[in-house]
Every structure is written in structure tokens, then in C-alpha cells.
Protein backbone atom coordinates (compact mmCIF):
# COMPACT_ATOMS: atom_id res chain seq x y z
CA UNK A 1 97.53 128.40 65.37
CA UNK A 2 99.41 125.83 63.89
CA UNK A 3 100.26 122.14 64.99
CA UNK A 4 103.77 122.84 64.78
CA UNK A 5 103.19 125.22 67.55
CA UNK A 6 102.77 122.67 69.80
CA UNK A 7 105.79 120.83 69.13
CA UNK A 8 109.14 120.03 70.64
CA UNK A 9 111.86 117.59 71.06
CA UNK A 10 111.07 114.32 73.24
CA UNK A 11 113.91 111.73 73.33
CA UNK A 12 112.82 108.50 73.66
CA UNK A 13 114.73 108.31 76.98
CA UNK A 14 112.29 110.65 78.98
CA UNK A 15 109.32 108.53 78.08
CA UNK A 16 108.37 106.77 81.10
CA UNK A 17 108.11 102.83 80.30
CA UNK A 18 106.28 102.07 83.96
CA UNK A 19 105.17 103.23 86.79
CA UNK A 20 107.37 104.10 90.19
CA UNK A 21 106.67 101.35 92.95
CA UNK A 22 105.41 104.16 95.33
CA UNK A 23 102.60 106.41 93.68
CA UNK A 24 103.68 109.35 95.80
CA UNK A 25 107.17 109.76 94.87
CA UNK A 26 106.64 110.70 91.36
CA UNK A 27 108.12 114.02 91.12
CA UNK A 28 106.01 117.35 90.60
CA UNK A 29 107.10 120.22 88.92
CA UNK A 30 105.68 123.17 90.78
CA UNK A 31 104.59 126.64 88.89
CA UNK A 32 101.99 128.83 91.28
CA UNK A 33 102.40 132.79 91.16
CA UNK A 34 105.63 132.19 88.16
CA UNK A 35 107.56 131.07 90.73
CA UNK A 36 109.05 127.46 89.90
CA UNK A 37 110.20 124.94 92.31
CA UNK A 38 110.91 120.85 92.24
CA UNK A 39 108.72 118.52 94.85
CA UNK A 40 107.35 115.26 94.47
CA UNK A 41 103.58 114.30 94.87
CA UNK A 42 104.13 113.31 98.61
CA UNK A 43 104.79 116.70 99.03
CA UNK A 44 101.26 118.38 97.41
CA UNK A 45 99.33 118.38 100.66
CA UNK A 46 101.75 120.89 101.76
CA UNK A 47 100.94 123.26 98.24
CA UNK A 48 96.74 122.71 99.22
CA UNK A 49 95.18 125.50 101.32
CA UNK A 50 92.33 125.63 103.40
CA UNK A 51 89.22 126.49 101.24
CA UNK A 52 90.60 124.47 98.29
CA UNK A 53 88.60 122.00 96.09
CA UNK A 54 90.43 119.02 94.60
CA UNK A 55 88.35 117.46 91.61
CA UNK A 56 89.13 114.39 90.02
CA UNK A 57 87.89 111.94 87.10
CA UNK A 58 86.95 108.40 88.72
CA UNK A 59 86.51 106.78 85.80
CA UNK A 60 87.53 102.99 85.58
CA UNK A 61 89.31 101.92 82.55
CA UNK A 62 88.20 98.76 80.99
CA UNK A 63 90.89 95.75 80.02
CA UNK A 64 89.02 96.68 76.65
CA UNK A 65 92.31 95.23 73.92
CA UNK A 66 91.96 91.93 72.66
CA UNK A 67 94.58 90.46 70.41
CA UNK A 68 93.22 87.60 67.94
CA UNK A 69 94.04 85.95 64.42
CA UNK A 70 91.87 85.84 60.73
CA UNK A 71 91.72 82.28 59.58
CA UNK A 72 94.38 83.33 57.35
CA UNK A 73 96.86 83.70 60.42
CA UNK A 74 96.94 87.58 59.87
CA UNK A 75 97.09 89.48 63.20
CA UNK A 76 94.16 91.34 64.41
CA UNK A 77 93.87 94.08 67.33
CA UNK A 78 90.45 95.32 69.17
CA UNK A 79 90.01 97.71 71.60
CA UNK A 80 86.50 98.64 72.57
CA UNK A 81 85.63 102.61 72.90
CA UNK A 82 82.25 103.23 74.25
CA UNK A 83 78.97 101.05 74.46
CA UNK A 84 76.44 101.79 72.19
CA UNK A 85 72.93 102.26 73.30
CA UNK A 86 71.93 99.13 71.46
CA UNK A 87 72.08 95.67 73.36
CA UNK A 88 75.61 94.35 73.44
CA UNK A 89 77.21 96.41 70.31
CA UNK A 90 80.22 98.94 70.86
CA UNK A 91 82.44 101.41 69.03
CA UNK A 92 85.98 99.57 68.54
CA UNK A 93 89.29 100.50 66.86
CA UNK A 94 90.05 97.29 64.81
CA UNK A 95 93.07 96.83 63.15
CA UNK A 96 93.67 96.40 59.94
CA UNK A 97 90.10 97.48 59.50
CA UNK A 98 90.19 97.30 55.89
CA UNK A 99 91.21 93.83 55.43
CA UNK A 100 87.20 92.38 58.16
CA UNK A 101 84.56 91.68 56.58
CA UNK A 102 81.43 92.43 58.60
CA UNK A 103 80.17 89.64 59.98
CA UNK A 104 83.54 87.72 60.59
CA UNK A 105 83.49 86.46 64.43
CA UNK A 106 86.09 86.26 66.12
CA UNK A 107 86.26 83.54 69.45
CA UNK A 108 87.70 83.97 72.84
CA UNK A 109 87.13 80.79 74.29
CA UNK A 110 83.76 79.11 74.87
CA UNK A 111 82.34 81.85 76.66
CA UNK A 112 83.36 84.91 74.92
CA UNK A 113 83.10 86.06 71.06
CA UNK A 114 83.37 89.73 69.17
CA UNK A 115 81.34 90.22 65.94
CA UNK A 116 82.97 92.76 63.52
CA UNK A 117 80.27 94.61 61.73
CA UNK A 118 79.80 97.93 60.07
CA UNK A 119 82.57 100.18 58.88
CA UNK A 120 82.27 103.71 60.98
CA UNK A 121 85.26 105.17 59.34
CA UNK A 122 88.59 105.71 60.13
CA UNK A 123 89.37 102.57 61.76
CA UNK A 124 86.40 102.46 63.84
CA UNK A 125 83.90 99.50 63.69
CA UNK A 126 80.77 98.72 65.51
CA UNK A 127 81.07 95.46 66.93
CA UNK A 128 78.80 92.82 68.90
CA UNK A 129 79.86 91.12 72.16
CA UNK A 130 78.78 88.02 73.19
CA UNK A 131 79.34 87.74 77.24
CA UNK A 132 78.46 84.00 78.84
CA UNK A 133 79.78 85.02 81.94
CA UNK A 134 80.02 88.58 84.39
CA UNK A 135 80.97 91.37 81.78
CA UNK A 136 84.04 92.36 83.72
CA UNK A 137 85.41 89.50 85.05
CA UNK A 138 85.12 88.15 80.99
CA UNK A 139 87.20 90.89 80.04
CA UNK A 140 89.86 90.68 82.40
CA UNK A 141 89.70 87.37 81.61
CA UNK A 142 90.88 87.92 77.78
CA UNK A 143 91.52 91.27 77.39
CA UNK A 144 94.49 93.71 77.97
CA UNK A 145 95.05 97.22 79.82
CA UNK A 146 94.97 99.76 76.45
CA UNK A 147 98.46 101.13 77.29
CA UNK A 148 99.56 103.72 74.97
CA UNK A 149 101.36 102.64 71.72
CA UNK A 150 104.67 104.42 73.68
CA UNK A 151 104.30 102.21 76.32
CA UNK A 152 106.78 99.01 74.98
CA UNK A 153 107.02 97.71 78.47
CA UNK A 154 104.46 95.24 79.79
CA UNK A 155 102.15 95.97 82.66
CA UNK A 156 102.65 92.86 85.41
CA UNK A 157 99.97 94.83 87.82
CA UNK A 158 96.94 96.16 85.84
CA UNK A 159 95.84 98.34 89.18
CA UNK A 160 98.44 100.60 88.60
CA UNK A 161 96.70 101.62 85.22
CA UNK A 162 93.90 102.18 87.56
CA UNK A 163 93.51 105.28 89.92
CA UNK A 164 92.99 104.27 93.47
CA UNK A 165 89.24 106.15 93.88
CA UNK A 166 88.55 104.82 90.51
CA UNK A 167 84.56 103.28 90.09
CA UNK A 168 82.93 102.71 86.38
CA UNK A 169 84.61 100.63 84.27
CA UNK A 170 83.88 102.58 81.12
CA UNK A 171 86.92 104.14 79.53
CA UNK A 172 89.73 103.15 76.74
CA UNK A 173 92.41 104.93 79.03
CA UNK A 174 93.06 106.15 82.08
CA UNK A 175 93.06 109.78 83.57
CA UNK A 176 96.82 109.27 84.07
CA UNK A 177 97.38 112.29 86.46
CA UNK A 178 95.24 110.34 88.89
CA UNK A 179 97.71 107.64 89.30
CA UNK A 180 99.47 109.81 91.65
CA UNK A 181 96.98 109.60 94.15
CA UNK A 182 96.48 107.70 97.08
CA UNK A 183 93.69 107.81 99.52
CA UNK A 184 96.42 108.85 102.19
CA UNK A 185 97.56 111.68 100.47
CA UNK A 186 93.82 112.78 100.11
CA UNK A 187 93.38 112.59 103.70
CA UNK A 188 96.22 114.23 104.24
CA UNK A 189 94.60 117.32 101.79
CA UNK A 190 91.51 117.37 103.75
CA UNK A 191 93.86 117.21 107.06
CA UNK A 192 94.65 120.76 105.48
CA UNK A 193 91.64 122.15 105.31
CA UNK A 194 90.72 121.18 101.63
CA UNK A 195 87.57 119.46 100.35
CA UNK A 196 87.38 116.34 97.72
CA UNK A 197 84.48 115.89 94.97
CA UNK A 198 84.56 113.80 91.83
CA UNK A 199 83.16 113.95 88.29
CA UNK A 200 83.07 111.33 85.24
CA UNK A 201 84.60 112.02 82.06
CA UNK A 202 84.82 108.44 79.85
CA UNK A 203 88.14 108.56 78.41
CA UNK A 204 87.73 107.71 74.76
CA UNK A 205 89.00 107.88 70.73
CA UNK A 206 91.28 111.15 71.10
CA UNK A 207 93.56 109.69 73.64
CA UNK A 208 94.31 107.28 70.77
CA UNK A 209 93.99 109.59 67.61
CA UNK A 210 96.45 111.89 66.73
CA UNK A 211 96.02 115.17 65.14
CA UNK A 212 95.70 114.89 61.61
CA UNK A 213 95.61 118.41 60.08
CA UNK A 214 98.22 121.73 60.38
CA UNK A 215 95.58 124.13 61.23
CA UNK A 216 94.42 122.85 64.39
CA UNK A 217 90.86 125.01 64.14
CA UNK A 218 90.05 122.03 61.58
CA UNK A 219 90.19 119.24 64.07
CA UNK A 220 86.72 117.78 65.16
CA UNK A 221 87.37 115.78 69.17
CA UNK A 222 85.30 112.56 69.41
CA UNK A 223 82.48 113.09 72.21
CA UNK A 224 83.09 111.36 75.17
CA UNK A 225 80.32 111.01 78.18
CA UNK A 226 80.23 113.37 81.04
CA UNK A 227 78.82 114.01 84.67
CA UNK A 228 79.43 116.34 86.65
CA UNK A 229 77.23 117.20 89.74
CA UNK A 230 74.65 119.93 90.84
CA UNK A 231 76.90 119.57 94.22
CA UNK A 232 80.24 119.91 92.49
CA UNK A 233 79.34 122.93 90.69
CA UNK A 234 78.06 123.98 94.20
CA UNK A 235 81.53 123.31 95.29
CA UNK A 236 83.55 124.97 93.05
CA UNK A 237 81.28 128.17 93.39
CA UNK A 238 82.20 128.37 97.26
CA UNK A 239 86.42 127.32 97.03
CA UNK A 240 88.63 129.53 97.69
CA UNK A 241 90.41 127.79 94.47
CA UNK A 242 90.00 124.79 91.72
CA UNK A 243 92.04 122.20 91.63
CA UNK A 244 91.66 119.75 89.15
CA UNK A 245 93.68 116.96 88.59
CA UNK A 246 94.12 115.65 85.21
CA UNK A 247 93.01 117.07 81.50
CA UNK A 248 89.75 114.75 81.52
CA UNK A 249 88.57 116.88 84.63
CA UNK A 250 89.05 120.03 83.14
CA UNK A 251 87.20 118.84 80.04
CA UNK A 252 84.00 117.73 82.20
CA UNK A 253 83.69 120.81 84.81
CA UNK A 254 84.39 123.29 82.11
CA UNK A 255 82.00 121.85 79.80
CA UNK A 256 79.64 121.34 82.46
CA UNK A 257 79.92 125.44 83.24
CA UNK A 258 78.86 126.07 79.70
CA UNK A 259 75.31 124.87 80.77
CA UNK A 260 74.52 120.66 80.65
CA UNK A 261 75.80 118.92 83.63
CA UNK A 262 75.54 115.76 82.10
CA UNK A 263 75.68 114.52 78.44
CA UNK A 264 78.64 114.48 75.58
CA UNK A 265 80.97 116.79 74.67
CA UNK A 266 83.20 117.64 72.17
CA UNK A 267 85.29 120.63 73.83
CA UNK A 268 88.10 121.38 71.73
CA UNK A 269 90.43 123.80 74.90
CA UNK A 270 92.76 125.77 72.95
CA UNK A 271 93.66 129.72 73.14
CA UNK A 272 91.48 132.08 73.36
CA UNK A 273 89.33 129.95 76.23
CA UNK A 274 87.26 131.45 78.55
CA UNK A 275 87.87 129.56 81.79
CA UNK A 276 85.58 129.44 84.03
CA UNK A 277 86.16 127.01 86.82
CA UNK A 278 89.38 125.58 87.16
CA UNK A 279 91.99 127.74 89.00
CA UNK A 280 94.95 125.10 89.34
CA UNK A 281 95.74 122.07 87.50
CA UNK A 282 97.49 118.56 88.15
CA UNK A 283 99.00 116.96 85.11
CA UNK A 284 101.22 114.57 83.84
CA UNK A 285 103.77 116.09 80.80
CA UNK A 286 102.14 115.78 77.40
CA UNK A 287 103.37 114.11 73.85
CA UNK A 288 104.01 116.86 71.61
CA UNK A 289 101.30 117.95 68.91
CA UNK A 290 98.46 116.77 71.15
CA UNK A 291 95.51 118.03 71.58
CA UNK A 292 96.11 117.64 75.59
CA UNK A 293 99.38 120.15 75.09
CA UNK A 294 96.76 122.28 73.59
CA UNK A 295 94.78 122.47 76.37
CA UNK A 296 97.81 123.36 78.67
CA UNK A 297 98.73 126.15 76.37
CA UNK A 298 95.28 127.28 76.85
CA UNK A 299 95.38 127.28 80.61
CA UNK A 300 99.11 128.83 80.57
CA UNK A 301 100.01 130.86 77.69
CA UNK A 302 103.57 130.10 76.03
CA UNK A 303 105.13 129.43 79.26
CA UNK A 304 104.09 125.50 79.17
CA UNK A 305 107.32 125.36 76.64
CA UNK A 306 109.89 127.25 79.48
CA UNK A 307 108.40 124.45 81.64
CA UNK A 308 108.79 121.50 79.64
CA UNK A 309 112.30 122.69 78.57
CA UNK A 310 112.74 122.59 82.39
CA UNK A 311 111.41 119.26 83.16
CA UNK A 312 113.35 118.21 80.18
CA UNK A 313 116.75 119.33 81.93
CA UNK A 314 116.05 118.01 85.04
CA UNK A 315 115.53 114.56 83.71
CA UNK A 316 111.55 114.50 84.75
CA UNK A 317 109.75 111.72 83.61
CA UNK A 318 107.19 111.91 80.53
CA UNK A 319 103.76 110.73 79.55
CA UNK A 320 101.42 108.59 81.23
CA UNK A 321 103.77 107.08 84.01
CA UNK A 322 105.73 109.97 84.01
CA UNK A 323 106.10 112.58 86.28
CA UNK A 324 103.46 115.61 87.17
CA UNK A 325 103.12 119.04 87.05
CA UNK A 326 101.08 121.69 89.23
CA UNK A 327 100.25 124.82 87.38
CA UNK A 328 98.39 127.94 87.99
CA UNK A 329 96.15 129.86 85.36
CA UNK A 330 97.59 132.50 83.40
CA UNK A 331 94.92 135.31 82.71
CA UNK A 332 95.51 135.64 78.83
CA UNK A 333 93.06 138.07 78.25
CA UNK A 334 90.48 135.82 76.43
């Protein structure tokens, strides 16, 4: 397959430039059994059956984008990926890479400073933090939410980059299809018979990274860290069906059904995949030529683009404070 496979037209005006006051009342795009119809997410307790399992990715994201100057006046951008297992040192985007020395420091008041040091490649440095203070109340402190570059509108209220069940502040982005949720509607799911469990998946370089190569067999995904539990596997075994919500969930329970239930991966989902978990799926609308519309085509076959072209018409919002969609596996014959 090619990357122009995944591709099709997004006007600008569909991209969603914040987040709806009211979590619930995004609007959700329903396809179960081919049969379409329009809700909102207020609605999806009313979809969930008894004997379902909702799984979701509480990762926290980290206000990991600081914004500085060289000496020179030049502008400089950070934003930390993962923690190393070395004291203090992460993986960072830095931009313009090219143009930092290692070893130039960089000052955030008197009680915070970021050391640029070795060139990883392709933007990425590792850098060294020095923290006077608590970690995360430094970085709030100085840093930003690492909104998507489509995102032009600022943030005033960083919690709703932030699911509401959210507990590690570890990743570059959020799992957006969690921002949905509230702990109401959750209750209201279990109200309906339906059971809750949670796994990690640290958001990380590909949410950033765009595919850089035609044949899409040639593109290598950054690892990202993983848990999923003995009892969530457990779980999933025993529903009636799988519903996870968000991409980065699918990534973690179908990685962790290939054998590891903790670690990195790498899983690249794109056709033929063998799934072997995940029934249903919760997730916001995709850019085009991503490896996240990938994944979707994986999970429903060439019907993702009848959808979209739907969404499209009926003025659905896009991207990460966009809209939602509730899909049902198509058996592809992997």
C-alpha cells in the first residue's frame, strides 16, 4: 500500500481549533453491524451492553514545550519525549536542531535549566534537566501543553488536554479520544451492565512525525512504553465485547496479546492485521496520511473513507478536539 491511499481532502474549516465546553456533547458518528447513525457522546451509554469491557489509556500528558532564545535572539522550541534511564536526561525534539551546539544551556528562571547535548538524529536531542523544585509543578510552571502544530488556537484551560481518569504524567500528547469522557458517563456504562479497566501507552515521537516515505511498509514507529495488566487481559478474555477507546489503547492491548504485557513497542497496525482483542473502537477523525488512519483502515477495511466522506458532509468536527467515531471490526480475512 501506498501513502496516497490514505489520503483525502480536509479543509481547514473542519479542523477543530478547541474543545466544546461540555465533554459529552461532542458528536459521535455511529457504525456497528454497517448500519450508520449520528449521536453524540452523551448518548454512548445507551450503544454499551451488558458484558462489555471499556479500555482506556490513562496516561497524563506532560506541559513538556518550552519556548526560549540563543544569545543571538534566534527562536528556539523544546518539547521533551520520554525520560531516559539515565539521571535527569530525556529525548527532546529541538528546533532548529542544527543550528545547538551541545552543551549550550538554556535558563528558565533560577530554578529551572535544559542542557542540549548529543545529536540523536532527525531533530531529536538528548537533553539534561536541571529541576530545583517538584518536577511537575516546575514544568507547569514554564512549560506549555504540546498541542498539535494544527492547533493555532491557544489553550486557556490545560485540563481539557487532559482526560478526566488521567494518572502518569509521562506523555508528549494526549490520547485525544479520551477527552470525551467523564466519570459520569462511565458510571453511567457500568449502570448498564459494562465493566471499566485501564492500560498505559506513553504517547510519544509519531504523534509528532509524519510519514516520510510512499511505501508505507518502509516506515519504522518510534517505541513508546506500555502496560497492560495480567487482569485486563483477564478481562478482555471474559467480555462479551472490546471496547477500546482511542488508537493508543489499541496499540497497548494488541501488542500486549502478542506475548509481553509490559515493555516497548513498535507496532506498525496496517492491513493485513490479525486482531486479536479489540472488538469496537472509540476514536476521534484522523489527519490524512497518518499512520493513525492506517490503523483504522486496518480495523475497517475501505469503508473508513465512506465514513469520513460522511462526517465530512455533516459538518463533524476533526482531529484532536474534534468529534468521535464508534466503529465495529470488519473481518478482512487477514
Amino acid at each position: 500500500m501506498k501513502l496516497n491511499d490514505f489520503d483525502y481532502n480536509l479543509p481547514d474549516s473542519a479542523i477543530a481549533q478547541e474543545p466544546l465546553s461540555v465533554r459529552t456533547e461532542s458528536r459521535l458518528l455511529v457504525d456497528i453491524e454497517n448500519q450508520i447513525h449520528h449521536s453524540r457522546i452523551s448518548d454512548f451509554p445507551e450503544i454499551v451492553k451488558p458484558g462489555d469491557l471499556i479500555v482506556m489509556n490513562n496516561t497524563r500528558v506532560l506541559p513538556a514545550r518550552f519556548y526560549t532564545n540563543k544569545t543571538t535572539g534566534g527562536k528556539v522550541e523544546i518539547l521533551l519525549l520520554e525520560e531516559s534511564k539515565e539521571a535527569d536526561q530525556w529525548e527532546a525534539l529541538v528546533k532548529p536542531s542544527r543550528k545547538i551546539e551541545p552543551g549550550i544551556i538554556f535558563k528558565f528562571g533560577e530554578d529551572f535549566e535544559i542542557e542540549v547535548q548529543d545529536d540523536l538524529g532527525e531533530g531529536l536531542r538528548k537533553v539534561r534537566l536541571d529541576v530545583k523544585g517538584e518536577f511537575i509543578q516546575t514544568l507547569e510552571k514554564y512549560g506549555e501543553m504540546p498541542l498539535p502544530p494544527y492547533i493555532k488556537t491557544k489553550l486557556e484551560d490545560k485540563d481539557r488536554y487532559q482526560t478526566v481518569y488521567s494518572k502518569r504524567a509521562k506523555s508528549a500528547a494526549a490520547p485525544t479520544a479520551g477527552l470525551h469522557i467523564t466519570k459520569e458517563l462511565l458510571e453511567r456504562c457500568v449502570e448498564k451492565g459494562a465493566k471499566i479497566e485501564f492500560v498505559e501507552l506513553v504517547v510519544g515521537l509519531d504523534t509528532f512525525r509524519p510519514l516520510n516515505t510512499e511505501n508505507i511498509e518502509e516506515h519504522k514507529m518510534h517505541s513508546e512504553f506500555y502496560s497492560v495488566s495480567e487482569n485486563v487481559i483477564k478481562a478482555c478474555a471474559e467480555a462479551e465485547r472490546v471496547i477500546a477507546v482511542g488508537t493508543t489503547t489499541v496499540r497497548a492491548l494488541e501488542t500486549a496479546a502478542l506475548g509481553e504485557l509490559e515493555g516497548r513497542t513498535d507496532i506498525f497496525i496496517k492491513r493485513p492485521f490479525d486482531f486479536k482483542i479489540v472488538d469496537l473502537l472509540l476514536t476521534n477523525f484522523h489527519l490524512p496520511k497518518s499512520t493513525l488512519l492506517i490503523m483504522l483502515d486496518a480495523f475497517l477495511g475501505e469503508r473508513w473513507r465512506s465514513l469520513y466522506e460522511e462526517a465530512l458532509y455533516e459538518n463533524y468536527r476533526f482531529l484532536s478536539f474534534g468529534d468521535a467515531m464508534l466503529v465495529q471490526r470488519e473481518f478482512l480475512g487477514n
